[in-house]
Protein backbone atom coordinates (compact mmCIF):
# COMPACT_ATOMS: atom_id res chain seq x y z
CA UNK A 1 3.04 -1.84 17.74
CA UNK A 2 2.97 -5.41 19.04
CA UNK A 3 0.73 -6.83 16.74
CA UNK A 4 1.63 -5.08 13.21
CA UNK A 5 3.78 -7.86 12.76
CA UNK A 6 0.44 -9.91 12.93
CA UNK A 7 -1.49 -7.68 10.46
CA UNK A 8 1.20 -6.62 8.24
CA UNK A 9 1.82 -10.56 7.64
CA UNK A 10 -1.89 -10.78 6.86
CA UNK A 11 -1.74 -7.76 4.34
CA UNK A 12 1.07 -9.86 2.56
CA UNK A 13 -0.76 -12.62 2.50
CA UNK A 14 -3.98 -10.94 1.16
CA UNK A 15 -1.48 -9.79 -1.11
CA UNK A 16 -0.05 -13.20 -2.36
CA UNK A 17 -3.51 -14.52 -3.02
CA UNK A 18 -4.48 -11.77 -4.72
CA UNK A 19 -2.00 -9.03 -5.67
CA UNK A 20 1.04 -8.76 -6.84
CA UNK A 21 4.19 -9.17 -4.65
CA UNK A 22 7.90 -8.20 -5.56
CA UNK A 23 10.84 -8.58 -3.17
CA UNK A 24 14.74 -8.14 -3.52
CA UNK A 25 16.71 -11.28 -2.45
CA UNK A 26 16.97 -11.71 0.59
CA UNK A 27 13.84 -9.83 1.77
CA UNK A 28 16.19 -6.48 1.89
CA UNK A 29 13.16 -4.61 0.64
CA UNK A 30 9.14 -5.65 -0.52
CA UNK A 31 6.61 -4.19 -2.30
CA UNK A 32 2.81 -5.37 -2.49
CA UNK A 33 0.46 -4.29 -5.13
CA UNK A 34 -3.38 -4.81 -5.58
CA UNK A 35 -3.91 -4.62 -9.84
CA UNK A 36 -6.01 -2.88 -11.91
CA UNK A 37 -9.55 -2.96 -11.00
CA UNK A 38 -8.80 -5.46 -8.54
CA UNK A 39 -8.13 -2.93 -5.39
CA UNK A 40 -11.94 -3.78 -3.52
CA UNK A 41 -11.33 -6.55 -0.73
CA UNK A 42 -13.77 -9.04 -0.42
CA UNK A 43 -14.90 -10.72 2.85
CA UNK A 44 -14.57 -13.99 1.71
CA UNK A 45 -10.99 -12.94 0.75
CA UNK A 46 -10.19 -11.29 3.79
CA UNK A 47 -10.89 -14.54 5.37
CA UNK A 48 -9.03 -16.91 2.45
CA UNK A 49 -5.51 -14.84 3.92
CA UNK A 50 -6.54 -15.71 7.11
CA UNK A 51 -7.95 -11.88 8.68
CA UNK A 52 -10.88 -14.20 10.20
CA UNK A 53 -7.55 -16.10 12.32
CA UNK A 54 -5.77 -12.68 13.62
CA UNK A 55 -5.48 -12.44 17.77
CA UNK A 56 -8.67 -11.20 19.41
CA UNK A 57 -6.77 -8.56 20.22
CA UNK A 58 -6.05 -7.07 17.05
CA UNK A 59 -8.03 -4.08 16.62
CA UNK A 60 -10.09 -5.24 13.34
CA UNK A 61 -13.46 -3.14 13.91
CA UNK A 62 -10.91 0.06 14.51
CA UNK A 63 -9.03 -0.76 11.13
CA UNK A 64 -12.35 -1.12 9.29
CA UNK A 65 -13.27 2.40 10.60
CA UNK A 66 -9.70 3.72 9.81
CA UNK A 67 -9.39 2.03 6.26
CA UNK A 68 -13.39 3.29 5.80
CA UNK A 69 -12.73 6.43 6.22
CA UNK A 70 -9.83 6.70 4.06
CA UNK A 71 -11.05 4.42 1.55
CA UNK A 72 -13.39 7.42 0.12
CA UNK A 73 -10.04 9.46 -0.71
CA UNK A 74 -8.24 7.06 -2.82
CA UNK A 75 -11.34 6.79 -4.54
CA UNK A 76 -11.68 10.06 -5.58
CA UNK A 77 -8.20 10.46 -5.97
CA UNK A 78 -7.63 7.30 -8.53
CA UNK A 79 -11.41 6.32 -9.90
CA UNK A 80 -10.48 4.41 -12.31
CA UNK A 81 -8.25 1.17 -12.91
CA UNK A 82 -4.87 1.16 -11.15
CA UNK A 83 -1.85 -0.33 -9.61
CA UNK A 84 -2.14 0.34 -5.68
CA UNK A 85 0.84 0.05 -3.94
CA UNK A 86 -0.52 -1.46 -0.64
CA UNK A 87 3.26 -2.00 1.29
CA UNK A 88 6.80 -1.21 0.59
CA UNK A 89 8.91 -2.01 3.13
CA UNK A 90 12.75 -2.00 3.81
CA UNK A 91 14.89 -4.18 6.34
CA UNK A 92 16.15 -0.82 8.16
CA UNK A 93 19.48 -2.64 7.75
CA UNK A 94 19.25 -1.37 4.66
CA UNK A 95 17.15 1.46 4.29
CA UNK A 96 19.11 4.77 2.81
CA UNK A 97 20.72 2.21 0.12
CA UNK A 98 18.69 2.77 -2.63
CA UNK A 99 16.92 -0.89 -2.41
CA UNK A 100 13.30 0.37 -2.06
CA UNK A 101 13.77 2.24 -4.95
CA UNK A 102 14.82 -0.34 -7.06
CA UNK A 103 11.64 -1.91 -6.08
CA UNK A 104 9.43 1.00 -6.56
CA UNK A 105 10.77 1.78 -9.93
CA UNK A 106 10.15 -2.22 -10.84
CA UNK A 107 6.03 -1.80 -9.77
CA UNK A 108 6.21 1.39 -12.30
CA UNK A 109 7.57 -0.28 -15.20
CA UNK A 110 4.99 -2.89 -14.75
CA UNK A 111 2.33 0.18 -14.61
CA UNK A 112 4.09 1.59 -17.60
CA UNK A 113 3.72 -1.56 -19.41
CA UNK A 114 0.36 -2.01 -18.76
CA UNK A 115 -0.71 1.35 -19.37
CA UNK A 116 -2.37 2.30 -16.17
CA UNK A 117 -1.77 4.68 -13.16
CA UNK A 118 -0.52 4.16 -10.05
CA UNK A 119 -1.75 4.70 -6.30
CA UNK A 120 -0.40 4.96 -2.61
CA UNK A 121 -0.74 6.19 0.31
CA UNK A 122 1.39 6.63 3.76
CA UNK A 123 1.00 8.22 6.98
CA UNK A 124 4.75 8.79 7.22
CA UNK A 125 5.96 12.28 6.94
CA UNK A 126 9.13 11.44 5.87
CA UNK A 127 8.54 9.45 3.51
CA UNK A 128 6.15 11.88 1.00
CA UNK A 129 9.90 13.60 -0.82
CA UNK A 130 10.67 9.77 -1.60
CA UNK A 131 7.05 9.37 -3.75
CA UNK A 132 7.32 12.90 -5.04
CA UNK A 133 11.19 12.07 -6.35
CA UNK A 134 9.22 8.91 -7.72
CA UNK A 135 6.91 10.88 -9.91
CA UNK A 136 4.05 10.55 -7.55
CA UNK A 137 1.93 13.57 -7.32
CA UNK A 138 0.51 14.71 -4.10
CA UNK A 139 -3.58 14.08 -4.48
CA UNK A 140 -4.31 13.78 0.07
CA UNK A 141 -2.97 15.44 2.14
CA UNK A 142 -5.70 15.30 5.27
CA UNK A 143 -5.98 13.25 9.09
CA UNK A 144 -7.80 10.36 9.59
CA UNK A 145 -10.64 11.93 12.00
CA UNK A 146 -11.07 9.32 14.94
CA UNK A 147 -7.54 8.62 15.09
CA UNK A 148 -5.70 12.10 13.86
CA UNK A 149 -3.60 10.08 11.83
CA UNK A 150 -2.13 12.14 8.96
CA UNK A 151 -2.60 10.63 5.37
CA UNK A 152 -0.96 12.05 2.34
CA UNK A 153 -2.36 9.85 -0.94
CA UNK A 154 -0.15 10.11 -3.75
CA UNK A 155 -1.42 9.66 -7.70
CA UNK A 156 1.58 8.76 -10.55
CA UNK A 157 -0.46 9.10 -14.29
CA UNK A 158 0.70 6.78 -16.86
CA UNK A 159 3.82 7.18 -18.14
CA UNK A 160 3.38 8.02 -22.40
């Protein structure tokens, strides 16, 4: 817990370079989306948003292995082009206020627009009614097998 701060501030920045990142003023909520056909990471990107710079105590090998063995699902789940919602997070000041919704429904307009799906996933319980009240369908629902961590993917078609 000490060092997301460290990695989720690399994920942004990852995210900056090469994504797509929307945020209400203020900060009060922010989303961060890899495009279309875009979603692969790159080594010499992970190191452009500074991954090669984290602490030597952040636990990169045990990501890798994490993110590996998770990366198969979304594949299956999403193969081809899409919006993947990476992050959306809320100040907890304001979370229950509707704000990361107004976000989320912003990303899917954008999808809408450009005609392509939309992917996520999140190993919080509590937040898998939120995506489903988004129009997300439920695609993973399985743990992460070194860790136990529980991952529910979810898939949102294109809207017609």
């Amino acid at each position: 817990m000490r060092l997301a701060p460290v990695m989720f501030e690399a994920l942004v920045r990852y995210d900056c370079l090469f994504g797509q990142v929307d945020h209400l003023p203020g900060f009060t909520a922010v989303a961060t989306w890899l495009r279309p056909g875009e979603t692969a990471e790159t080594s010499e990107r992970l190191a452009a948003a500074g991954f090669d710079d984290l602490p030597a105590e952040v636990p990169l090998a045990r990501l890798d292995a994490f993110f590996s063995t998770i990366g198969p699902a979304h594949e299956r789940a999403a193969p081809e082009p899409h919006w993947y919602l990476r992050l959306l997070g809320v100040d907890p000041a304001h979370q229950g206020q509707g704000v990361g919704s107004i976000l989320l429904e912003h990303g899917l307009r954008r999808a809408d627009e450009t005609g392509q799906p939309c992917y996520l996933e999140t190993f919080a319980e509590r937040n898998v009614p939120f995506y489903l009240r988004h129009g997300f369908e439920l695609v993973v629902d399985e743990p992460e097998p070194s860790s136990g961590i529980r991952t529910w993917g979810f898939y949102r078609a294109q809207a017609h």
